[in-house]
Structure formats: structure tokens, C-alpha cells
PDB file of N, CA and C in Angstrom:
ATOM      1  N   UNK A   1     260.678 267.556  66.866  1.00  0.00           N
ATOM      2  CA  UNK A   1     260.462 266.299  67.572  1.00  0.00           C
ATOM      3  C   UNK A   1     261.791 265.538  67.678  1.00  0.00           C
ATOM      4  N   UNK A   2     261.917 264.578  68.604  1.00  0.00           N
ATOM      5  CA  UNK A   2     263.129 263.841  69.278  1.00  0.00           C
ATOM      6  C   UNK A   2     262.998 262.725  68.219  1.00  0.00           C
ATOM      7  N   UNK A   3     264.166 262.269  67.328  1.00  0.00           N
ATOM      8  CA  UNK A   3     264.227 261.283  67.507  1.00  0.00           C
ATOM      9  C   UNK A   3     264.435 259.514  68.491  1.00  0.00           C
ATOM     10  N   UNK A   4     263.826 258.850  67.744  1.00  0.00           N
ATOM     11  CA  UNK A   4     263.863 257.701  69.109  1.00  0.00           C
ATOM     12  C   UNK A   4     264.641 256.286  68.535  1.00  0.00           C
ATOM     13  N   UNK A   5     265.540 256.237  69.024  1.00  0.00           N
ATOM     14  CA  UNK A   5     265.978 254.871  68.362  1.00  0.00           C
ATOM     15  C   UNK A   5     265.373 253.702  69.728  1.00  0.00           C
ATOM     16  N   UNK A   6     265.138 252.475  69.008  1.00  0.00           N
ATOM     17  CA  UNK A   6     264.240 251.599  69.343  1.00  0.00           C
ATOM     18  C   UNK A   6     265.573 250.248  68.637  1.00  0.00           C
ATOM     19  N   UNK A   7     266.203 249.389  70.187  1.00  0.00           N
ATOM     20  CA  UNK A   7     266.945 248.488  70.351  1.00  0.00           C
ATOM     21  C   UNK A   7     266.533 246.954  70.777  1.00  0.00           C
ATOM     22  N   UNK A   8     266.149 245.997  69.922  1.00  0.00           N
ATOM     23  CA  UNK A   8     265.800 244.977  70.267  1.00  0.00           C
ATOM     24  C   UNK A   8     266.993 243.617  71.369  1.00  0.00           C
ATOM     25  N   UNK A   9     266.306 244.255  72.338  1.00  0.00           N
ATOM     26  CA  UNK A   9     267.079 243.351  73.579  1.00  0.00           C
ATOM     27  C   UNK A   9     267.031 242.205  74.020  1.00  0.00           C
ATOM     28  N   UNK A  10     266.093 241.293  73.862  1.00  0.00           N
ATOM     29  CA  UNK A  10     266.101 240.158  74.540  1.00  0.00           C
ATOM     30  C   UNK A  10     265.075 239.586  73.814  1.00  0.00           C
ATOM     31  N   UNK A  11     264.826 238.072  73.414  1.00  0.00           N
ATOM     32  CA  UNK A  11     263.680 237.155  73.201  1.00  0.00           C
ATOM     33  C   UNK A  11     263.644 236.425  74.050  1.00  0.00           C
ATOM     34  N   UNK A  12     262.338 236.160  74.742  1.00  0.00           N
ATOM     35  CA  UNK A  12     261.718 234.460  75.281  1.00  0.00           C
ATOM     36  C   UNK A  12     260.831 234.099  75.036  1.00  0.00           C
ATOM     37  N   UNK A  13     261.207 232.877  74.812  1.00  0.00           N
ATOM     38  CA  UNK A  13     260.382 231.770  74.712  1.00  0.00           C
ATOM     39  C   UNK A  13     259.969 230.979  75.413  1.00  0.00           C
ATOM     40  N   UNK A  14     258.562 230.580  75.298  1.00  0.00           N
ATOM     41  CA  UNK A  14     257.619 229.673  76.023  1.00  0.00           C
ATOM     42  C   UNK A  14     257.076 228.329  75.734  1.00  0.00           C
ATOM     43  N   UNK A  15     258.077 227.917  75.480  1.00  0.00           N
ATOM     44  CA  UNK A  15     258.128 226.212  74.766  1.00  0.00           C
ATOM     45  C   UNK A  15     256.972 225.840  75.263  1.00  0.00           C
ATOM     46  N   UNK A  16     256.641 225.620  76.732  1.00  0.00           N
ATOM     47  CA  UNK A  16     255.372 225.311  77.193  1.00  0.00           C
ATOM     48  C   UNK A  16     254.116 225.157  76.497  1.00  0.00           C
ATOM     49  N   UNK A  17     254.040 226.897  76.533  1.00  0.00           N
ATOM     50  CA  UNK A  17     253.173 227.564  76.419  1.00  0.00           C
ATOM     51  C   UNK A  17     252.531 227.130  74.492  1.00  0.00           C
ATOM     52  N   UNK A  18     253.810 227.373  73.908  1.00  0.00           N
ATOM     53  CA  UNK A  18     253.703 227.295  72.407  1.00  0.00           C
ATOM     54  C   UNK A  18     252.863 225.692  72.138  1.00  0.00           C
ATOM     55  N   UNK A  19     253.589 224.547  73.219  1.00  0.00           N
ATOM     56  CA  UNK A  19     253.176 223.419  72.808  1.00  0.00           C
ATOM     57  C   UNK A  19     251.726 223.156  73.360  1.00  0.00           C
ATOM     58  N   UNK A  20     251.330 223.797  74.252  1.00  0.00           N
ATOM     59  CA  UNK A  20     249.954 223.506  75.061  1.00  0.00           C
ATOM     60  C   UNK A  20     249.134 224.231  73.960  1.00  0.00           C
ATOM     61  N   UNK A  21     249.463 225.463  73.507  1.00  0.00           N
ATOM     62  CA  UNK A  21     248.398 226.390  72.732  1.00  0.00           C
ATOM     63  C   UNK A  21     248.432 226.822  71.263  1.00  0.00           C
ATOM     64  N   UNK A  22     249.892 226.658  71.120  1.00  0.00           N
ATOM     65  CA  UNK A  22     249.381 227.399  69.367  1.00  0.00           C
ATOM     66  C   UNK A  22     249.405 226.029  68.262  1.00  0.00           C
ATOM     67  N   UNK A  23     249.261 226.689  67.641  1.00  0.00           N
ATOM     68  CA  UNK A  23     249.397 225.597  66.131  1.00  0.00           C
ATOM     69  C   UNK A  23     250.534 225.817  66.146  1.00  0.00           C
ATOM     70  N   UNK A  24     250.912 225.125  65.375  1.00  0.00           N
ATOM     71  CA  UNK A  24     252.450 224.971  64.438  1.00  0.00           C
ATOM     72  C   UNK A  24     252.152 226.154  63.248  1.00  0.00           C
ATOM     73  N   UNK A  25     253.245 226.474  63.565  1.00  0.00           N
ATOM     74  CA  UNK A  25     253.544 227.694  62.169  1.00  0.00           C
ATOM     75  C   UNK A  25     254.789 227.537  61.710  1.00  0.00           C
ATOM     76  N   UNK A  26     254.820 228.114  60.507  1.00  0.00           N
ATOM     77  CA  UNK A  26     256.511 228.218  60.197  1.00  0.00           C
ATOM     78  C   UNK A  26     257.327 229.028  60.064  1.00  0.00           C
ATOM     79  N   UNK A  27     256.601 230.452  59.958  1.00  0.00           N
ATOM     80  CA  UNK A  27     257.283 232.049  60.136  1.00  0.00           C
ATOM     81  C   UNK A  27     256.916 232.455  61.444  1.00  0.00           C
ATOM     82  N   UNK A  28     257.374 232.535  62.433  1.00  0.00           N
ATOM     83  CA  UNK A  28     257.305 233.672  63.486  1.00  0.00           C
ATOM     84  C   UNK A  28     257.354 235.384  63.585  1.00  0.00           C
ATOM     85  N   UNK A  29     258.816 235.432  63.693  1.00  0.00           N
ATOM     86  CA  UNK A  29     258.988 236.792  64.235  1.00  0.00           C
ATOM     87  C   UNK A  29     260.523 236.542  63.351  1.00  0.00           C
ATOM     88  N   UNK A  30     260.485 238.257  62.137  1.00  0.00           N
ATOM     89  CA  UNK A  30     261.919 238.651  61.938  1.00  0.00           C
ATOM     90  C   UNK A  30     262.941 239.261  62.776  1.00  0.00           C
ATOM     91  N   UNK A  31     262.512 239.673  63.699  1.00  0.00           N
ATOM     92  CA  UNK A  31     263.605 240.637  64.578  1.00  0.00           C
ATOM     93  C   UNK A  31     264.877 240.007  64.942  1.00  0.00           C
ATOM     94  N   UNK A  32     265.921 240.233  65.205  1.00  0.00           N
ATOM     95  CA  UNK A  32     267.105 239.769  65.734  1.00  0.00           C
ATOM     96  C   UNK A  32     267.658 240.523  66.908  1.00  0.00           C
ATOM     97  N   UNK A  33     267.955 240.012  68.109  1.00  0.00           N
ATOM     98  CA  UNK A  33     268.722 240.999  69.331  1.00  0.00           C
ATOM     99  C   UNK A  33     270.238 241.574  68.642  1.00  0.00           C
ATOM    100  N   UNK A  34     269.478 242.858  69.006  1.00  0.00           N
ATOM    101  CA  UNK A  34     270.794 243.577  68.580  1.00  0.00           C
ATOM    102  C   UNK A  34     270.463 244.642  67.416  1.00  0.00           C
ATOM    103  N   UNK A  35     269.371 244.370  66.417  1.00  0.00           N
ATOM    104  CA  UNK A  35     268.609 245.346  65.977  1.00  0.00           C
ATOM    105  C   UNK A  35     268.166 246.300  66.203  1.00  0.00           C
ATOM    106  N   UNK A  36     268.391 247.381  65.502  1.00  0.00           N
ATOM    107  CA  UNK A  36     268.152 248.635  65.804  1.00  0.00           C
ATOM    108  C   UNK A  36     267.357 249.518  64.364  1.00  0.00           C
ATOM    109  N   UNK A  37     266.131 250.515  65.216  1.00  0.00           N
ATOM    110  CA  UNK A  37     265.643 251.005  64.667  1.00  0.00           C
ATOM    111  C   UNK A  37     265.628 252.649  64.229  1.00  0.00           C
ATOM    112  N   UNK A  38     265.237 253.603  63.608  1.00  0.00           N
ATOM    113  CA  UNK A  38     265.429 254.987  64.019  1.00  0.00           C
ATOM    114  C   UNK A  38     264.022 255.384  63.745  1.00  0.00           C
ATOM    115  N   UNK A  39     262.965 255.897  64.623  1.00  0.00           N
ATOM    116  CA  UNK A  39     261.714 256.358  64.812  1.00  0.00           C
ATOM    117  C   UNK A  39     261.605 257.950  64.719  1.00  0.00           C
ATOM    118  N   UNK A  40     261.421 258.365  63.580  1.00  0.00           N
ATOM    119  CA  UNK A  40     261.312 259.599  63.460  1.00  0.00           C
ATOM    120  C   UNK A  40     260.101 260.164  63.355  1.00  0.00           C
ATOM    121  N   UNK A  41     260.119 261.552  64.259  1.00  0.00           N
ATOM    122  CA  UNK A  41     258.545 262.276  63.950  1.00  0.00           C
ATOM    123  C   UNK A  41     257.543 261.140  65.138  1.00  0.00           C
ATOM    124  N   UNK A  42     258.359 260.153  65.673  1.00  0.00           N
ATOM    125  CA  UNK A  42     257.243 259.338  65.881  1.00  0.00           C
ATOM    126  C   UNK A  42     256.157 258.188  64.980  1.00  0.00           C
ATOM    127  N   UNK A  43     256.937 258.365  63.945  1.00  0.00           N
ATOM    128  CA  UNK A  43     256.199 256.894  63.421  1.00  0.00           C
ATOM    129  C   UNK A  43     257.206 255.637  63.226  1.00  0.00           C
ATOM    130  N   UNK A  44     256.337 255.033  62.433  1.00  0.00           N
ATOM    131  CA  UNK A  44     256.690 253.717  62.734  1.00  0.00           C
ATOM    132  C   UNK A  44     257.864 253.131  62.219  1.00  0.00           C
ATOM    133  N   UNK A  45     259.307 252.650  62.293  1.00  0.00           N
ATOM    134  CA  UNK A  45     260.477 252.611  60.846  1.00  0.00           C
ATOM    135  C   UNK A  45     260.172 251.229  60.327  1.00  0.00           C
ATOM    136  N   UNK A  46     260.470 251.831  59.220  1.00  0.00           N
ATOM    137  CA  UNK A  46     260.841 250.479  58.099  1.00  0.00           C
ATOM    138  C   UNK A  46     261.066 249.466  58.383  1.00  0.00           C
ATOM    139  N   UNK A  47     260.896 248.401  58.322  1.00  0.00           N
ATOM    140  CA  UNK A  47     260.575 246.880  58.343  1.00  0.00           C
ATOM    141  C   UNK A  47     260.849 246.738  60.627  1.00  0.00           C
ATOM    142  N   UNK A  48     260.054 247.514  61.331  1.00  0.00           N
ATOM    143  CA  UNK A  48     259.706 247.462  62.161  1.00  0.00           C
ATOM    144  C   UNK A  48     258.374 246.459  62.654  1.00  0.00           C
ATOM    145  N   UNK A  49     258.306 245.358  63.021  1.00  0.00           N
ATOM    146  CA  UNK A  49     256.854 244.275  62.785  1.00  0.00           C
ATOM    147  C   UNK A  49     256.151 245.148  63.368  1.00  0.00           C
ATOM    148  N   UNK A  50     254.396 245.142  62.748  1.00  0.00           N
ATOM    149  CA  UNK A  50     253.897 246.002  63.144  1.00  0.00           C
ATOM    150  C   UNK A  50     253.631 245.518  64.183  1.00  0.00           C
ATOM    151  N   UNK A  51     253.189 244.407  64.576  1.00  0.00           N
ATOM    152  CA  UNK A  51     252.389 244.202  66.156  1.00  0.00           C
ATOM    153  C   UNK A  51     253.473 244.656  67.142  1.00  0.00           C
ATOM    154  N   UNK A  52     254.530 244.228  67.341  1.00  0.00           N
ATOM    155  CA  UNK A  52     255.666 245.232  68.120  1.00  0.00           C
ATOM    156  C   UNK A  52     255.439 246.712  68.044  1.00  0.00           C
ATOM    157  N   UNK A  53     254.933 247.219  67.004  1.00  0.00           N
ATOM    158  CA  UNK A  53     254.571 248.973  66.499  1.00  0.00           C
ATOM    159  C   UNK A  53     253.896 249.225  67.996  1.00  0.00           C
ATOM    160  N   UNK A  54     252.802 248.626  67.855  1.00  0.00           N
ATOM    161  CA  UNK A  54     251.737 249.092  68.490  1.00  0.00           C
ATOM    162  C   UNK A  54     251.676 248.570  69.956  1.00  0.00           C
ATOM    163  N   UNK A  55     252.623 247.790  70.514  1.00  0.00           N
ATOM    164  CA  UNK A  55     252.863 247.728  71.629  1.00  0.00           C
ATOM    165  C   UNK A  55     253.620 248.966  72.476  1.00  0.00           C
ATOM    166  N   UNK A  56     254.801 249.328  71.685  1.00  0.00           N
ATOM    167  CA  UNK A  56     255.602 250.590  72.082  1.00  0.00           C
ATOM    168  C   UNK A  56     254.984 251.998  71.560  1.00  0.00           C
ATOM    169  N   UNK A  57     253.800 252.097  70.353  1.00  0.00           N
ATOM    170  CA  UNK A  57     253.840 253.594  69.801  1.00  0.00           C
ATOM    171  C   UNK A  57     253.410 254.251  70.714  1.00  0.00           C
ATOM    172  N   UNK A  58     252.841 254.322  71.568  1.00  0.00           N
ATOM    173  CA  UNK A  58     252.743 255.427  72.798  1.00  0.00           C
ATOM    174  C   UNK A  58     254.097 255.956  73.410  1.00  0.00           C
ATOM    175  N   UNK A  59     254.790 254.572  73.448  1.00  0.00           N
ATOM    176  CA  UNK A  59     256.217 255.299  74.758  1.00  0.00           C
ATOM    177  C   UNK A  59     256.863 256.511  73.562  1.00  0.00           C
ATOM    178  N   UNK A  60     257.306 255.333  72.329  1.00  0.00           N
ATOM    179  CA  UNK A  60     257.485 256.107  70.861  1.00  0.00           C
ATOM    180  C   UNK A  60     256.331 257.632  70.865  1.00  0.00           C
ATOM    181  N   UNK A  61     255.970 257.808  70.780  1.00  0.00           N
ATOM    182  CA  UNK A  61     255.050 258.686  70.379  1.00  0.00           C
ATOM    183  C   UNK A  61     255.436 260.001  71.558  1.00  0.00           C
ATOM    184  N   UNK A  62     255.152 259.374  72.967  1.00  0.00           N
ATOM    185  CA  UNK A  62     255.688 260.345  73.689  1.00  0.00           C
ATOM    186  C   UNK A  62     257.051 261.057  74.063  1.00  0.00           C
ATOM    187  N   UNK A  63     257.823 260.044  74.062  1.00  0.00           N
ATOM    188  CA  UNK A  63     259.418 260.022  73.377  1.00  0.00           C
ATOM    189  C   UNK A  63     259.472 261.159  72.932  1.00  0.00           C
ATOM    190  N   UNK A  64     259.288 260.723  71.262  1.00  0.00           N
ATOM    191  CA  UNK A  64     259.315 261.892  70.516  1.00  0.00           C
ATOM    192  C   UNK A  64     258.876 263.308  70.492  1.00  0.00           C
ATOM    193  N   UNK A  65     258.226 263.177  71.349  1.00  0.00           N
ATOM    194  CA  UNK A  65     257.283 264.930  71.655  1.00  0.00           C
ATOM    195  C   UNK A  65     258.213 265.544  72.793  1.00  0.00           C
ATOM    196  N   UNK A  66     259.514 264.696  73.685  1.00  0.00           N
ATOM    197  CA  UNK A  66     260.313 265.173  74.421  1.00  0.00           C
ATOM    198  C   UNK A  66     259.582 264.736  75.972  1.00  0.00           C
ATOM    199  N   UNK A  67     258.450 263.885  75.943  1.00  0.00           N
ATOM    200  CA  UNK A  67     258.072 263.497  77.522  1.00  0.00           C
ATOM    201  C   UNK A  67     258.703 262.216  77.613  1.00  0.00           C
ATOM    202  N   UNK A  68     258.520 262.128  79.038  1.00  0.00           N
ATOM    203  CA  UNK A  68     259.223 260.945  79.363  1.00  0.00           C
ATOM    204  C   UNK A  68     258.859 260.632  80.970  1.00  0.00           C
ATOM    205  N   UNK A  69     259.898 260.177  81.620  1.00  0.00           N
ATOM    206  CA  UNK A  69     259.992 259.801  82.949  1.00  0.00           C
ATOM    207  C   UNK A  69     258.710 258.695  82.775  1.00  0.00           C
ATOM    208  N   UNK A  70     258.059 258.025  82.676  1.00  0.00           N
ATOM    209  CA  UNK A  70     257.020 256.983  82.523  1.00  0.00           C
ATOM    210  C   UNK A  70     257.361 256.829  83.833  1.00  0.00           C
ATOM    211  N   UNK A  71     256.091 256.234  84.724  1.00  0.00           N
ATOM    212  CA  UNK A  71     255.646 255.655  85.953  1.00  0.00           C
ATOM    213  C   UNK A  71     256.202 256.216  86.972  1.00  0.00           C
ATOM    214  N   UNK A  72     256.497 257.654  87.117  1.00  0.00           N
ATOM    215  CA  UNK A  72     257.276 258.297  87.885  1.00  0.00           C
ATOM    216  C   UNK A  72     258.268 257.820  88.174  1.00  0.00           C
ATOM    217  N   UNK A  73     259.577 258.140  87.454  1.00  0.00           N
ATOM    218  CA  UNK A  73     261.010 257.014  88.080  1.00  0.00           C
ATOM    219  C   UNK A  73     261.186 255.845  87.424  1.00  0.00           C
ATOM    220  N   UNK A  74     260.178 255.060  86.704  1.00  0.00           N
ATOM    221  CA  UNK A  74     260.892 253.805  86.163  1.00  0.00           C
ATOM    222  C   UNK A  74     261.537 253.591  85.443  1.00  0.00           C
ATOM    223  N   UNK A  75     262.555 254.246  84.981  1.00  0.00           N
ATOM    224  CA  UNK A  75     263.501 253.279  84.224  1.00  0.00           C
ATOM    225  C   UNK A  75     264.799 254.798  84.964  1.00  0.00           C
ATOM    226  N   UNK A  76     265.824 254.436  85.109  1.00  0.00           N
ATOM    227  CA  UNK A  76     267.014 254.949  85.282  1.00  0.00           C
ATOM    228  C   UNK A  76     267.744 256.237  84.170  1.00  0.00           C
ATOM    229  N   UNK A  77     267.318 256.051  83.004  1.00  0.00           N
ATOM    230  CA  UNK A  77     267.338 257.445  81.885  1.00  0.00           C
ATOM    231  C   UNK A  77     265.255 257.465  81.787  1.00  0.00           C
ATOM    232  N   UNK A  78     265.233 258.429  82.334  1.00  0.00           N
ATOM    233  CA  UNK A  78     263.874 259.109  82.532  1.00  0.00           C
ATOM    234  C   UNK A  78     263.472 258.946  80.773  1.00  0.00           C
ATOM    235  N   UNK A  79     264.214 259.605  79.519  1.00  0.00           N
ATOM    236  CA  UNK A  79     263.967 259.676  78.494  1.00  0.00           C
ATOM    237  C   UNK A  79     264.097 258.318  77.729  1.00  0.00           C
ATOM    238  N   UNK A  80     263.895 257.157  78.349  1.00  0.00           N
ATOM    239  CA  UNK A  80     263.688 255.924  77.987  1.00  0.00           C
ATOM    240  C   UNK A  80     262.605 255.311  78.170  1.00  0.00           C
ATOM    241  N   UNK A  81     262.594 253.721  77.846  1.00  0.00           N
ATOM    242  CA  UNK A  81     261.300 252.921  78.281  1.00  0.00           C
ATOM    243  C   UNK A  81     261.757 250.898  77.777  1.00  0.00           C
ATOM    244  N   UNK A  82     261.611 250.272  78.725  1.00  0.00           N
ATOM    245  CA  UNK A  82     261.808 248.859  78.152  1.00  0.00           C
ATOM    246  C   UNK A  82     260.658 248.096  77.836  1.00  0.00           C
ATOM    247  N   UNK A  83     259.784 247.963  76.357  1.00  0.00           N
ATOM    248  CA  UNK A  83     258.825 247.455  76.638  1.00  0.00           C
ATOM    249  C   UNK A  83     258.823 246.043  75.803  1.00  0.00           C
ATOM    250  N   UNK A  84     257.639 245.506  75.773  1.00  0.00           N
ATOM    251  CA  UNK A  84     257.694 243.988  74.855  1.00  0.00           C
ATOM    252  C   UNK A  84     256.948 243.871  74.061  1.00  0.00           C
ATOM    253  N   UNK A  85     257.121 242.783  73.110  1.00  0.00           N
ATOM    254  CA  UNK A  85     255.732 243.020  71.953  1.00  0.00           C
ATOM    255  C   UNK A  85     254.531 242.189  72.934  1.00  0.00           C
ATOM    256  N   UNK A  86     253.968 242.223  72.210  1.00  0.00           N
ATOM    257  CA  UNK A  86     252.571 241.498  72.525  1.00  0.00           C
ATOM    258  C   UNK A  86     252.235 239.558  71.909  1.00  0.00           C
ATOM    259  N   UNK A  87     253.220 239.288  71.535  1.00  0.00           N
ATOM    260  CA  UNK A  87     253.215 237.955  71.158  1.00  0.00           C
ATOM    261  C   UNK A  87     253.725 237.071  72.419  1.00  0.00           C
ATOM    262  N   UNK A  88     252.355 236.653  73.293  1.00  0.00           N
ATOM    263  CA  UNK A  88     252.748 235.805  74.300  1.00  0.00           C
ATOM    264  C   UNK A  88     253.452 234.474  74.415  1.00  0.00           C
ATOM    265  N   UNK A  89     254.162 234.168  73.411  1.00  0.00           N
ATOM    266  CA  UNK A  89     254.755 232.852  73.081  1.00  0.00           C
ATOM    267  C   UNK A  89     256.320 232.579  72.790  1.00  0.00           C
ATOM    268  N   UNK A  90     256.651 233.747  72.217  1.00  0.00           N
ATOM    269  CA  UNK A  90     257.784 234.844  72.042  1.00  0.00           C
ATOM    270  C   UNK A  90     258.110 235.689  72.224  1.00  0.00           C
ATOM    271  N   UNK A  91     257.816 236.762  73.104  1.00  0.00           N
ATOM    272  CA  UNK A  91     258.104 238.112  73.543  1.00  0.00           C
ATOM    273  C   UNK A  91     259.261 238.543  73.018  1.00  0.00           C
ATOM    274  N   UNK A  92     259.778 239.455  72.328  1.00  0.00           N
ATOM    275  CA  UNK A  92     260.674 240.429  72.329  1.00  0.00           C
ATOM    276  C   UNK A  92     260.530 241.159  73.358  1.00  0.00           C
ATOM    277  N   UNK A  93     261.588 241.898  74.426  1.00  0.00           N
ATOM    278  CA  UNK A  93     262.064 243.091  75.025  1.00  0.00           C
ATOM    279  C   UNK A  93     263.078 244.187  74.291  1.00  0.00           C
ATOM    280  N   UNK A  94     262.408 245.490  73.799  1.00  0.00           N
ATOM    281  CA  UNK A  94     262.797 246.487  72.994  1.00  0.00           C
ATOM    282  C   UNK A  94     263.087 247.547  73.751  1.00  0.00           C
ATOM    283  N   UNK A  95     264.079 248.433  73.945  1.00  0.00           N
ATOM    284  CA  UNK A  95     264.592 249.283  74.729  1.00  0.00           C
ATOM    285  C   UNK A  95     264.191 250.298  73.851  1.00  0.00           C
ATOM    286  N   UNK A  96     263.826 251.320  74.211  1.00  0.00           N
ATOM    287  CA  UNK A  96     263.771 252.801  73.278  1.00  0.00           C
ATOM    288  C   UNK A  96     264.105 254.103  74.190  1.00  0.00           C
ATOM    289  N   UNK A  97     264.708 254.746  73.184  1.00  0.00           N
ATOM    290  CA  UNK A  97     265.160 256.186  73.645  1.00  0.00           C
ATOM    291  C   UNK A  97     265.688 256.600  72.886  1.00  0.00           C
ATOM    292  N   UNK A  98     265.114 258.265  73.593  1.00  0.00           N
ATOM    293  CA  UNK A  98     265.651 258.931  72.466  1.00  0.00           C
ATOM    294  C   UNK A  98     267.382 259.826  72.591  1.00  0.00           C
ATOM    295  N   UNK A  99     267.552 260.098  71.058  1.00  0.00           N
ATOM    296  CA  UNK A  99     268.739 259.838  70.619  1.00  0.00           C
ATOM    297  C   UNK A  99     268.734 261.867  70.086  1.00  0.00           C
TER     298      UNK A  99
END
């Protein structure tokens, strides 16, 4: 199996959004842009947040088995994928490919 390294690219935020809908919290999200992960075998790495896990473990998952090209053509390295977590208030954008 391929390894997949998994690159945290971009955060936004939805000030809006945060102030119309969530509570106040005081921990968010650990990730930092510029973080990098190494996904081996296809699971999940070490201090990887899980809800981010499970947004990407498919691209991850297929990655690693050596498929790729997602949506016929979308992304420019076929053996890649740009996806986001699932926290609508903060999104991370995580680049993955394999390595």
C-alpha cells in the first residue's frame, strides 16, 4: 500500500456564522497550516483530529490502495485530493497525496 501524506492548507472562519449559532467554547481545533501528516496502510496518524479522519478516510483509504483520479480529472496530480473537515464554523482545507 501507498503511503499518503496528508498537508493541512488553509483555515476559515465564519465569524458570522459562529456568532449567530454556536455557543462559546474554549478549545476548538489543534491543527496548524503547514502540518503534516504520514497515513500509512491507510489509517488514521497520530494526533490527526478524528472528525477531520473521517471526512478524508475514503480519499485516504483509496490513496493508499494506489486509486485515484477522483471525479474524473479533478485535481491536477490525479494521485491527490483537496478536502475539508466537517466543522462548519472553521473548516480546515487538507491536501493529501500520496508520497
Amino acid at each position: 500500500m501507498n503511503k499518503v501524506r496528508i498537508t493541512a492548507i488553509r483555515q476559515t472562519v465564519y465569524e458570522d456564522l459562529m456568532a449567530q449559532y454556536e455557543n462559546p467554547i474554549e478549545h476548538t481545533c489543534d491543527v496548524s497550516v503547514g502540518q503534516q501528516w504520514i497515513s500509512v496502510d491507510g489509517q488514521r496518524p497520530a494526533g490527526l483530529c478524528p472528525s477531520a479522519w473521517e471526512s478524508m478516510r475514503p480519499f485516504v483509504e483509496s490513496l493508499a490502495r494506489g486509486e485515484g483520479n477522483f471525479f474524473d480529472g479533478w485535481m491536477q496530480n490525479p494521485m491527490s485530493a483537496m478536502i475539508s473537515c466537517n466543522d462548519g464554523f472553521r473548516p480546515f482545507s487538507f491536501y493529501i497525496e500520496t508520497v
